[in-house]
N, C-alpha and C. Protein backbone atom coordinates (compact mmCIF):
# COMPACT_ATOMS: atom_id res chain seq x y z
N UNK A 1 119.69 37.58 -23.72
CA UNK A 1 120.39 38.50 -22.84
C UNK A 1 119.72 38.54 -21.47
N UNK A 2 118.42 38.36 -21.86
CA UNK A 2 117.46 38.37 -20.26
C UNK A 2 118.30 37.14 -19.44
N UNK A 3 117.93 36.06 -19.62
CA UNK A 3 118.37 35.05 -19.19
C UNK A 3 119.36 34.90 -18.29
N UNK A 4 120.53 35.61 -19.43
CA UNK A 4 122.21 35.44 -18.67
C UNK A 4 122.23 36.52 -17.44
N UNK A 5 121.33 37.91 -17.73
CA UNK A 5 121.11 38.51 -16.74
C UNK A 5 120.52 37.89 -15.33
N UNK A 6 119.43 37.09 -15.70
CA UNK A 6 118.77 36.30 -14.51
C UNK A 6 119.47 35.33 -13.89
N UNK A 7 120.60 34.58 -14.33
CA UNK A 7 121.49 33.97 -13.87
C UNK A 7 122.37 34.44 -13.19
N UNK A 8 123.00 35.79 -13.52
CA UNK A 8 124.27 36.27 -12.80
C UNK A 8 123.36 36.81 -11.90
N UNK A 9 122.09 36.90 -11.56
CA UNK A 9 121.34 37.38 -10.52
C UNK A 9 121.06 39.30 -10.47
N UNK A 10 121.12 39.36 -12.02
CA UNK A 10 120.63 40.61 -11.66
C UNK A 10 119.17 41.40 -12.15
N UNK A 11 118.31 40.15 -12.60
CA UNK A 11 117.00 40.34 -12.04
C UNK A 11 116.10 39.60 -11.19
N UNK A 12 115.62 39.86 -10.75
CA UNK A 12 114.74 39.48 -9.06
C UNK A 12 114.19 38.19 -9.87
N UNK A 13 114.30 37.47 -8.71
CA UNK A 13 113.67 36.19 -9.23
C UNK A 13 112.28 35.97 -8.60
N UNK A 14 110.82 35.36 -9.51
CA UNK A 14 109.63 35.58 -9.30
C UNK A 14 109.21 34.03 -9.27
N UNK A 15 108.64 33.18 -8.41
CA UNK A 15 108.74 31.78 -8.33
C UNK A 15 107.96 31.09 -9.78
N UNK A 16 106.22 31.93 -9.30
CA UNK A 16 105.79 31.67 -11.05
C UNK A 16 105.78 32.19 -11.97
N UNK A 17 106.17 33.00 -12.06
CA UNK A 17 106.52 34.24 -13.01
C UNK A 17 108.07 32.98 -14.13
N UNK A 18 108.62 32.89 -13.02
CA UNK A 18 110.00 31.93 -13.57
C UNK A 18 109.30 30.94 -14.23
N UNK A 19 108.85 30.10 -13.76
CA UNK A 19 108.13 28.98 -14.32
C UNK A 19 107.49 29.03 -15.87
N UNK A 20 106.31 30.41 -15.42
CA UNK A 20 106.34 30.31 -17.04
C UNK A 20 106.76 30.58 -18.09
N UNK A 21 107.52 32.21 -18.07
CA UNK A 21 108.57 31.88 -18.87
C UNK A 21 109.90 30.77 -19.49
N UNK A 22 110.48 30.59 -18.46
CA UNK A 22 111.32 29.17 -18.97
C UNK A 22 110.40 28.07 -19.69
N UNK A 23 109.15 27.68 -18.99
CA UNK A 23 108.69 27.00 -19.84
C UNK A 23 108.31 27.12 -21.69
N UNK A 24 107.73 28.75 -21.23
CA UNK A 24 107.85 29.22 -22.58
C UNK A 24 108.63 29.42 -23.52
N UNK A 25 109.98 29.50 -22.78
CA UNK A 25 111.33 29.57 -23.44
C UNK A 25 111.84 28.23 -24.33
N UNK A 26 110.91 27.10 -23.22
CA UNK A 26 111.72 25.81 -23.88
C UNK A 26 110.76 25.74 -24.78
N UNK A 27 109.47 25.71 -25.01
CA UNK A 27 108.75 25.35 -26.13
C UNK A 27 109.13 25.75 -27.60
N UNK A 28 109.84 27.21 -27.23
CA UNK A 28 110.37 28.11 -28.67
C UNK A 28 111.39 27.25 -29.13
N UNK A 29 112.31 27.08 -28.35
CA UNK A 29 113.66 26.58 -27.99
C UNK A 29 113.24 25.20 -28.90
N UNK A 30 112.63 24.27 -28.37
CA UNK A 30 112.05 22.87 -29.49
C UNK A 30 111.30 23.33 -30.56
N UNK A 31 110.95 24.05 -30.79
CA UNK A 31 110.25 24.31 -32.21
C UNK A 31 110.92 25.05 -33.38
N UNK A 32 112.58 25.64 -32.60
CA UNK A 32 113.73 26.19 -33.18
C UNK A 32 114.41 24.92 -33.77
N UNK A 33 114.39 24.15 -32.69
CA UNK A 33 115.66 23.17 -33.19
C UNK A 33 115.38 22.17 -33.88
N UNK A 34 113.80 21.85 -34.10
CA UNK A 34 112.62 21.24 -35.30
C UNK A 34 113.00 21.63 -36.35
N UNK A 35 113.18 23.03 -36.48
CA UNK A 35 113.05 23.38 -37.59
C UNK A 35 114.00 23.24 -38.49
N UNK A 36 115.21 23.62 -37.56
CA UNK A 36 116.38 23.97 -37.82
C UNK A 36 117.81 22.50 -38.73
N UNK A 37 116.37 21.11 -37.48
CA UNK A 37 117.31 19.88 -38.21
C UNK A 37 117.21 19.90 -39.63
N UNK A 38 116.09 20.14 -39.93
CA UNK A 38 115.70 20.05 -41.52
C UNK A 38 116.75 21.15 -42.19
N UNK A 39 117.14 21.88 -41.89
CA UNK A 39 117.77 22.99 -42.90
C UNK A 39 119.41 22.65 -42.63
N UNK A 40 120.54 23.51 -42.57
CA UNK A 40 121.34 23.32 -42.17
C UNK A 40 122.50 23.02 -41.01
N UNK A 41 123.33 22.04 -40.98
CA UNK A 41 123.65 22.23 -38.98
C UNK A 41 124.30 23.95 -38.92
N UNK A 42 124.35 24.20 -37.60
CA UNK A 42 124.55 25.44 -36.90
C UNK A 42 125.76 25.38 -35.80
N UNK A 43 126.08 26.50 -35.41
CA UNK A 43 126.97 26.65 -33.96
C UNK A 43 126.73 27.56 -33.46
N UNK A 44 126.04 27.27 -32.12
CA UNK A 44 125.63 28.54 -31.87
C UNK A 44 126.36 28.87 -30.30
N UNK A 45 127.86 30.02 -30.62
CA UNK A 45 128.96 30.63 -29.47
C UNK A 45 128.13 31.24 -28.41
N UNK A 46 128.11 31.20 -27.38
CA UNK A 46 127.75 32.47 -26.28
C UNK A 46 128.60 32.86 -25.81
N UNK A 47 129.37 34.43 -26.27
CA UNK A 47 130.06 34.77 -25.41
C UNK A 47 130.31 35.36 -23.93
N UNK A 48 130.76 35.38 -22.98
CA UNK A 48 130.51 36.07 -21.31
C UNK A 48 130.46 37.17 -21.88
N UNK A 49 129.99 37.58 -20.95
CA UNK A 49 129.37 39.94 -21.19
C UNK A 49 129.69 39.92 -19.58
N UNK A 50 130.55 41.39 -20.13
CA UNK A 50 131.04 42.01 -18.59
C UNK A 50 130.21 43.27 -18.59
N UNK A 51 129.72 43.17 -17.53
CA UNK A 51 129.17 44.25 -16.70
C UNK A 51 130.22 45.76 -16.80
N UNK A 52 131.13 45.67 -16.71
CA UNK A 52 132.66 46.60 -16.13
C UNK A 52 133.23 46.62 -17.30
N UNK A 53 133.97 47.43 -17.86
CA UNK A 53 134.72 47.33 -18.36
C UNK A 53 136.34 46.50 -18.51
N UNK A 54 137.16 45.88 -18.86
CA UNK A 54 138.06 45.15 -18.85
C UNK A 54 139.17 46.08 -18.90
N UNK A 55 139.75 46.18 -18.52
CA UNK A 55 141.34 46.95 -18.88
C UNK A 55 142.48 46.11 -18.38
N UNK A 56 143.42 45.66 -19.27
CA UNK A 56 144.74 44.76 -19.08
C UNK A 56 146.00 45.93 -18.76
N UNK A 57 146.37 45.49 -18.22
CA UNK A 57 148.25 45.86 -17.53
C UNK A 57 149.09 45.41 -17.65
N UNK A 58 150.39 45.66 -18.66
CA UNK A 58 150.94 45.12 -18.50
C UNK A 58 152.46 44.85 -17.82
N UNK A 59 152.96 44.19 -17.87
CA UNK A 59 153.89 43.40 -16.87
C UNK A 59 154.79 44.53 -16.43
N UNK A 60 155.61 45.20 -15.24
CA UNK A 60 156.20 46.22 -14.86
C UNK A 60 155.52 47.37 -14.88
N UNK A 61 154.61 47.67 -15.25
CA UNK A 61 153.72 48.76 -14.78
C UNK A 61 153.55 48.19 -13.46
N UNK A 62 152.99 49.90 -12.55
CA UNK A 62 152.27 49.86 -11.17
C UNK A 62 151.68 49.01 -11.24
N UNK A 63 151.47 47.86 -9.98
CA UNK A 63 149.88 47.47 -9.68
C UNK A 63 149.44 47.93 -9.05
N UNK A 64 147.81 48.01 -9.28
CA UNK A 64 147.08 48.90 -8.19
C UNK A 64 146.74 47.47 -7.40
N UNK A 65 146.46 47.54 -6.01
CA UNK A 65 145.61 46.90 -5.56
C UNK A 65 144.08 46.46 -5.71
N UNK A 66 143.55 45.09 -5.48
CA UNK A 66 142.22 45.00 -6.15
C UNK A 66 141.46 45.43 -5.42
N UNK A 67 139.96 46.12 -6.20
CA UNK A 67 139.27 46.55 -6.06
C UNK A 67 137.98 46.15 -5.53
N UNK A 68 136.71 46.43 -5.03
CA UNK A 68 135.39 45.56 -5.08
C UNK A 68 134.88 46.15 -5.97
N UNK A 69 134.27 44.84 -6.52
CA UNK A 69 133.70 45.37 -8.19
C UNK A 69 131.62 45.82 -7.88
N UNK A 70 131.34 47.08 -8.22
CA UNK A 70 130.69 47.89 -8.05
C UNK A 70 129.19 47.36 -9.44
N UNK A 71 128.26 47.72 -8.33
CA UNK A 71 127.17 47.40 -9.80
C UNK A 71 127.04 48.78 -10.46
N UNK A 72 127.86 49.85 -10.39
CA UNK A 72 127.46 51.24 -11.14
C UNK A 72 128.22 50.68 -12.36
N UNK A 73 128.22 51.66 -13.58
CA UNK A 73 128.75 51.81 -14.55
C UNK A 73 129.90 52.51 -14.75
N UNK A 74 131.27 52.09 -13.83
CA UNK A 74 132.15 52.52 -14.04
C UNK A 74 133.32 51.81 -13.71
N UNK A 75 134.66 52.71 -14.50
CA UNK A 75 135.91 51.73 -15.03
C UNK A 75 136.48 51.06 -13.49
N UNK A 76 136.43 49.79 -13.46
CA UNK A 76 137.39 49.19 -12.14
C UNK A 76 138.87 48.70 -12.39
N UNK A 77 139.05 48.52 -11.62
CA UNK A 77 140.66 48.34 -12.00
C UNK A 77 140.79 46.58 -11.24
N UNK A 78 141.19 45.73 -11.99
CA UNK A 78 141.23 44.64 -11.83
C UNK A 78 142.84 43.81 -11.77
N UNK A 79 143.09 43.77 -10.20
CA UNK A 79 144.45 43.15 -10.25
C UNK A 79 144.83 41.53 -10.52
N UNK A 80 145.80 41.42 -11.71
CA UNK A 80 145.84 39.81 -12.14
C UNK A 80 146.96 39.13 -11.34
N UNK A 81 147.15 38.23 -10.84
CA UNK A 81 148.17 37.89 -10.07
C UNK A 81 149.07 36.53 -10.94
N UNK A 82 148.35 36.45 -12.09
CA UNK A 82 149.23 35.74 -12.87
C UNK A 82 150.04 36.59 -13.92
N UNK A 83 149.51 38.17 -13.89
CA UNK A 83 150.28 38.78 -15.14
C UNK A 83 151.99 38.82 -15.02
N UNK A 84 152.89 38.50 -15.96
CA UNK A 84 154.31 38.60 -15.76
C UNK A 84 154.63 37.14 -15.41
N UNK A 85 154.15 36.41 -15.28
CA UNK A 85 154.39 34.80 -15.47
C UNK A 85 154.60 34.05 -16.38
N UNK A 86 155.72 32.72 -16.35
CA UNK A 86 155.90 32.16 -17.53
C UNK A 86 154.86 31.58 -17.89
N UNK A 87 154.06 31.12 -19.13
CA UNK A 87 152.85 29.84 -19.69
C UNK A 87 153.44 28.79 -19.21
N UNK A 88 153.26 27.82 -18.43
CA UNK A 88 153.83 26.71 -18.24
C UNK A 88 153.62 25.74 -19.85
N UNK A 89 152.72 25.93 -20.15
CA UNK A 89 152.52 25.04 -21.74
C UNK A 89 153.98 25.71 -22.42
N UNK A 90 153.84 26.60 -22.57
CA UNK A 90 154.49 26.95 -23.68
C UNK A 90 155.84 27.11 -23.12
N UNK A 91 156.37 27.02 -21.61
CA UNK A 91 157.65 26.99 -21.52
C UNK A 91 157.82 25.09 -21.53
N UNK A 92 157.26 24.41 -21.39
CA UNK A 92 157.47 22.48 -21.86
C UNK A 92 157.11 22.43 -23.47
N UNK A 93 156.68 23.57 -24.14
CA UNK A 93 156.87 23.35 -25.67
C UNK A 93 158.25 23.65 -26.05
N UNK A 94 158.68 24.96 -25.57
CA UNK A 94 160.33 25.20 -25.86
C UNK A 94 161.11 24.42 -25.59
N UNK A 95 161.54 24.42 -24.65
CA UNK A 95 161.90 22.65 -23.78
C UNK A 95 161.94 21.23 -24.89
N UNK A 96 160.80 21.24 -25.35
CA UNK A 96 160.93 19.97 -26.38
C UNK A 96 161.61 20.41 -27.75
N UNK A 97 161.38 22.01 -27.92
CA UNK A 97 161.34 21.93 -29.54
C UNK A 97 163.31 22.41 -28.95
N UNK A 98 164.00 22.71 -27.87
CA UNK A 98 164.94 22.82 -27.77
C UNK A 98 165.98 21.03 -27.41
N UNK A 99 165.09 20.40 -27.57
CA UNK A 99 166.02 18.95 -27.30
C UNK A 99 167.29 18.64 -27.59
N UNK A 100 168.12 18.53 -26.71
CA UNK A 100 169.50 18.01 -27.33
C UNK A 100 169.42 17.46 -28.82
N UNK A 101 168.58 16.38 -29.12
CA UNK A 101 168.58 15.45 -29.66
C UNK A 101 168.56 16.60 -31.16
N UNK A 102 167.47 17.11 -31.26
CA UNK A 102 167.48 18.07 -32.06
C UNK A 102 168.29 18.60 -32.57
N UNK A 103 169.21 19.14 -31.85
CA UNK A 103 170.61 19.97 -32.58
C UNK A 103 171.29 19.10 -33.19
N UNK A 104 171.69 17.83 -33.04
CA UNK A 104 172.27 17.35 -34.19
C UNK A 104 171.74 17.10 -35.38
N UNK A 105 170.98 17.17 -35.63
CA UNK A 105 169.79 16.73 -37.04
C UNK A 105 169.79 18.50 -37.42
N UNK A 106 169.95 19.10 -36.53
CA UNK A 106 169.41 20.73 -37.59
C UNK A 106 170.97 21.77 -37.89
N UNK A 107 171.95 20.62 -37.88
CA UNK A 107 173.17 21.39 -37.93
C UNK A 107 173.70 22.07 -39.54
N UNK A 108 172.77 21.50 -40.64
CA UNK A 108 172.73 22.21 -41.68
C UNK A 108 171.12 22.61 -42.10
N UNK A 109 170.56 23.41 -41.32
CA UNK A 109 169.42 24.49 -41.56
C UNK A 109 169.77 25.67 -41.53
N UNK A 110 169.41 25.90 -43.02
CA UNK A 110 169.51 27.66 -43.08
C UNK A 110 168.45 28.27 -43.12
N UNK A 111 168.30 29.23 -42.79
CA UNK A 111 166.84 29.83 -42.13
C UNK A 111 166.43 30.62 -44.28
N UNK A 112 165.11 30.51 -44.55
CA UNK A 112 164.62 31.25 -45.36
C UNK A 112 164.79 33.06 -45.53
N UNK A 113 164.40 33.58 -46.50
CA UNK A 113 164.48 35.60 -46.39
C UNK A 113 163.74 35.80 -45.57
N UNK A 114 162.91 35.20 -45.40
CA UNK A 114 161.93 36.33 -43.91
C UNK A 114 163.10 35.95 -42.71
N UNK A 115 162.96 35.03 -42.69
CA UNK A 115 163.39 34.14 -41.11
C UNK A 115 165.38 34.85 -41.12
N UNK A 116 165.68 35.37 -41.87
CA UNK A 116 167.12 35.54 -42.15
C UNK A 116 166.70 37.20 -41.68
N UNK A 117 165.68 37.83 -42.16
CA UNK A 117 165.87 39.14 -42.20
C UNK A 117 165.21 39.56 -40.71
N UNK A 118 164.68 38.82 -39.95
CA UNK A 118 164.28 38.86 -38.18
C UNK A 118 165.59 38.52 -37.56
N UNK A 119 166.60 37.69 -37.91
CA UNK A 119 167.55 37.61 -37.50
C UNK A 119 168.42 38.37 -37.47
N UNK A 120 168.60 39.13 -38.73
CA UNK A 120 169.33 40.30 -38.83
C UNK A 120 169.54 41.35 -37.75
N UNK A 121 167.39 41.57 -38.21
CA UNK A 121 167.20 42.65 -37.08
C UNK A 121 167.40 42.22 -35.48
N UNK A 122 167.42 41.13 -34.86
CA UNK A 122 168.02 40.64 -33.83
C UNK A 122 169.57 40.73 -33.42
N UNK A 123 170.03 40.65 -34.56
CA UNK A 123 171.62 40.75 -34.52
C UNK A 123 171.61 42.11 -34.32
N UNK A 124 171.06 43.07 -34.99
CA UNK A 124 171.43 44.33 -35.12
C UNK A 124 171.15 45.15 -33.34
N UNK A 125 170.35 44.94 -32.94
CA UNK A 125 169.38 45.48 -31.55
C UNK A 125 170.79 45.26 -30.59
N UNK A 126 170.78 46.36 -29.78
CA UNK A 126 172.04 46.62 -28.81
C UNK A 126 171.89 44.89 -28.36
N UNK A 127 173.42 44.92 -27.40
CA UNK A 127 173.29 43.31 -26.69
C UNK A 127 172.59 43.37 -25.02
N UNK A 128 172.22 44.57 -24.81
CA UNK A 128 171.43 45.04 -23.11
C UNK A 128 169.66 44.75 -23.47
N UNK A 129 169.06 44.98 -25.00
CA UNK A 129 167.92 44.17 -24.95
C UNK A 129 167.21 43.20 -24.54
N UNK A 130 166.57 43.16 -24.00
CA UNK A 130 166.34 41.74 -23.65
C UNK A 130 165.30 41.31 -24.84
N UNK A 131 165.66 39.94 -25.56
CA UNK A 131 164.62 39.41 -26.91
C UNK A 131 163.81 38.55 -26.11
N UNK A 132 162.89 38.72 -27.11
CA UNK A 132 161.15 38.00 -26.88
C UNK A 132 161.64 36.58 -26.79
N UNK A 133 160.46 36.12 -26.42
CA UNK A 133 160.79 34.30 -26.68
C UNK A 133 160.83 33.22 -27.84
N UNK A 134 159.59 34.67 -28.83
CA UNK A 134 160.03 34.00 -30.09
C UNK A 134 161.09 34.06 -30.76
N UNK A 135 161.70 35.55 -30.71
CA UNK A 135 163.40 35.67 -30.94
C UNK A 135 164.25 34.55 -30.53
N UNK A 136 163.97 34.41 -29.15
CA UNK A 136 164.86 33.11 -28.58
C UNK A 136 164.97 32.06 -29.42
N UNK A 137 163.83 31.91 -29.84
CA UNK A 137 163.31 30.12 -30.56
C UNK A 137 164.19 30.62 -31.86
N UNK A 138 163.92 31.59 -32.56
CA UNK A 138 164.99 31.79 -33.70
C UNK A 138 166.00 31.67 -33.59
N UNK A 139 166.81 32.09 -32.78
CA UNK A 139 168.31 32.36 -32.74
C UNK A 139 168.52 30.78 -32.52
N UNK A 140 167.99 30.45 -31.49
CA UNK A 140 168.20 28.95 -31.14
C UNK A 140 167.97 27.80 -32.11
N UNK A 141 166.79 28.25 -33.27
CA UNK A 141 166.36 27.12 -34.28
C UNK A 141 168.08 27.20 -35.59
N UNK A 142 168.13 28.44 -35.40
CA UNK A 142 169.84 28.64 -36.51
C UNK A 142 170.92 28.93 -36.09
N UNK A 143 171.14 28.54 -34.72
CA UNK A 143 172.16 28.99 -33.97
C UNK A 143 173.58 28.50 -34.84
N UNK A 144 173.24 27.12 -35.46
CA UNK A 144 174.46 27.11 -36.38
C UNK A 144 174.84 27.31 -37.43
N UNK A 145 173.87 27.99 -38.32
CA UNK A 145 174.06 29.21 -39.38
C UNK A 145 174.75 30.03 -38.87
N UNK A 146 174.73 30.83 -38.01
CA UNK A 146 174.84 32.27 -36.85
C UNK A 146 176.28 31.91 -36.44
N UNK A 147 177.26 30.96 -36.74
CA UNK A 147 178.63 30.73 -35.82
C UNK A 147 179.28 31.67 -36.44
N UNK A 148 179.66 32.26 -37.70
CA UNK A 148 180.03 32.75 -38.70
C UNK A 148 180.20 35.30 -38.24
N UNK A 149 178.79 34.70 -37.31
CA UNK A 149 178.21 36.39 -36.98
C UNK A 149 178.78 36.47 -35.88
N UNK A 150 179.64 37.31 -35.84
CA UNK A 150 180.23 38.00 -34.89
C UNK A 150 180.01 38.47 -33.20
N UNK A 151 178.59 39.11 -33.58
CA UNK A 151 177.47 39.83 -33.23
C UNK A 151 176.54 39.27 -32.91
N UNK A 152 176.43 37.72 -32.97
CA UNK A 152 175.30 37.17 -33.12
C UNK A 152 175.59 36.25 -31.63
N UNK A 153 176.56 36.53 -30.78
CA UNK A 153 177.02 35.76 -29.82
C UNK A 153 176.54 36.31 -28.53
N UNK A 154 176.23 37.26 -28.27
CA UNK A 154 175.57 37.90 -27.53
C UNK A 154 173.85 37.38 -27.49
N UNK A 155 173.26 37.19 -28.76
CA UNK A 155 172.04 37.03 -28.73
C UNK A 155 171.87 35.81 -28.35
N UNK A 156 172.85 34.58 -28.99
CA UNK A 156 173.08 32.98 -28.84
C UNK A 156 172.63 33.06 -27.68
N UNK A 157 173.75 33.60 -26.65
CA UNK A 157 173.78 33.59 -24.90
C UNK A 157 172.52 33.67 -24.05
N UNK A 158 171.80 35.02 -24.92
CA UNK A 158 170.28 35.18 -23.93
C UNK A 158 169.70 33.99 -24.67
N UNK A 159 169.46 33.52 -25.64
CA UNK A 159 168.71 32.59 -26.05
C UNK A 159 168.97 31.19 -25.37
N UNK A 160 170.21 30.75 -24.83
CA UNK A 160 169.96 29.90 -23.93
C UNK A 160 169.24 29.45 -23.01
N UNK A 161 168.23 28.19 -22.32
CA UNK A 161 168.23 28.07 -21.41
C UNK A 161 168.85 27.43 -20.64
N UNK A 162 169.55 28.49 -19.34
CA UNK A 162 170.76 27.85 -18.47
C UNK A 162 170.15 27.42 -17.42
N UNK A 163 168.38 27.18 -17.19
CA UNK A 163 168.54 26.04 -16.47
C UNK A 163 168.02 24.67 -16.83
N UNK A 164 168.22 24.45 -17.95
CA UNK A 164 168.19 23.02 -18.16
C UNK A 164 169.62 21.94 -17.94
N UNK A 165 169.35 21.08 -17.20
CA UNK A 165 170.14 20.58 -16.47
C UNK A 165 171.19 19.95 -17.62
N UNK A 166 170.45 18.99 -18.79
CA UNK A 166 171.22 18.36 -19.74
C UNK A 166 172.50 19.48 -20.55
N UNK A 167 171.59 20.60 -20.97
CA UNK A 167 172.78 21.52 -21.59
C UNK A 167 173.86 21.70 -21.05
N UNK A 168 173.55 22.19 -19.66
CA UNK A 168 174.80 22.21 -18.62
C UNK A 168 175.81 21.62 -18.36
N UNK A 169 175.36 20.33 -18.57
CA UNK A 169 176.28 19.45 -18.32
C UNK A 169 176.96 19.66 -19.52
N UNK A 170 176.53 19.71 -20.56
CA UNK A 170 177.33 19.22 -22.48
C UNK A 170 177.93 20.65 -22.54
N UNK A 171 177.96 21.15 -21.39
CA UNK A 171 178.54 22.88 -21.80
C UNK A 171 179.85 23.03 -20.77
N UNK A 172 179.57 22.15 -20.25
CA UNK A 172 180.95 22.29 -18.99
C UNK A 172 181.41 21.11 -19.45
């Protein structure tokens, strides 16, 4: 803990004072990892330590403007400028797992009891909701089970993506 402290610079640095400790540090440090080949391998995580406390916001809440972050011990408020953004990974995963090519091969999949009874509750939820993205991927993975639901045409619709250029075209 000393260490990571002396790195982020928040104890004074001493020219030989440094010296011999680190040195001393590495000697432990090789006589640890001596020991250690002989017995079993290890993993050893370091996680970052915040000074501040962390507090997340999420998306449509106020933003506050950012703050300067203070060496006292108290809550800051930290503005993210990526919060409310799509994952770019994970919007080119949908994208693939939505492939044209796909829908013809999954035109007789019927979804399992769990996967039937999220759908339900999707069907059921007013049509002014707006559904998650994993909802999307559902409705969209059984969209042709779902021709049959009445109710279920409304959800189809948000689950589209209307801007992919190929659908568009096979839709007009």
């Amino acid at each position: 803990r000393l260490v990571n402290k002396y790195e982020r610079g928040q104890i004074q640095h001493v020219d030989w004072l440094d010296r011999l400790a680190f040195s001393a540090i590495d000697k432990v440090k090789e006589k640890e990892c001596e020991r250690l080949e002989n017995s079993f391998p290890s993993l050893v995580v370091e996680f970052c330590s915040f000074e501040h406390r962390v507090v997340f916001q999420e998306s449509g809440a106020n933003f506050y403007a950012p703050t300067p972050v203070s060496l006292s011990n108290e809550l800051v408020t930290v503005w993210d400028p990526e919060l409310g953004r799509t994952n770019p990974s994970e919007h080119k995963q949908l994208k693939l797992a939505r492939s044209l090519t796909r829908g013809i091969i999954d035109k007789d999949l019927k979804p399992s009891s769990n996967e039937r009874k999220s759908l339900q509750r999707i069907i059921k939820c007013p049509p002014t909701r707006t559904i998650l993205p994993d909802e999307k991927q559902l409705v969209w993975k059984f969209r042709f089970s779902l021709m049959s639901e009445k109710k279920a045409l409304t959800k189809f619709l948000r689950s589209v993506d209307w801007s992919d250029i190929q659908l568009n075209k096979l839709l007009n």
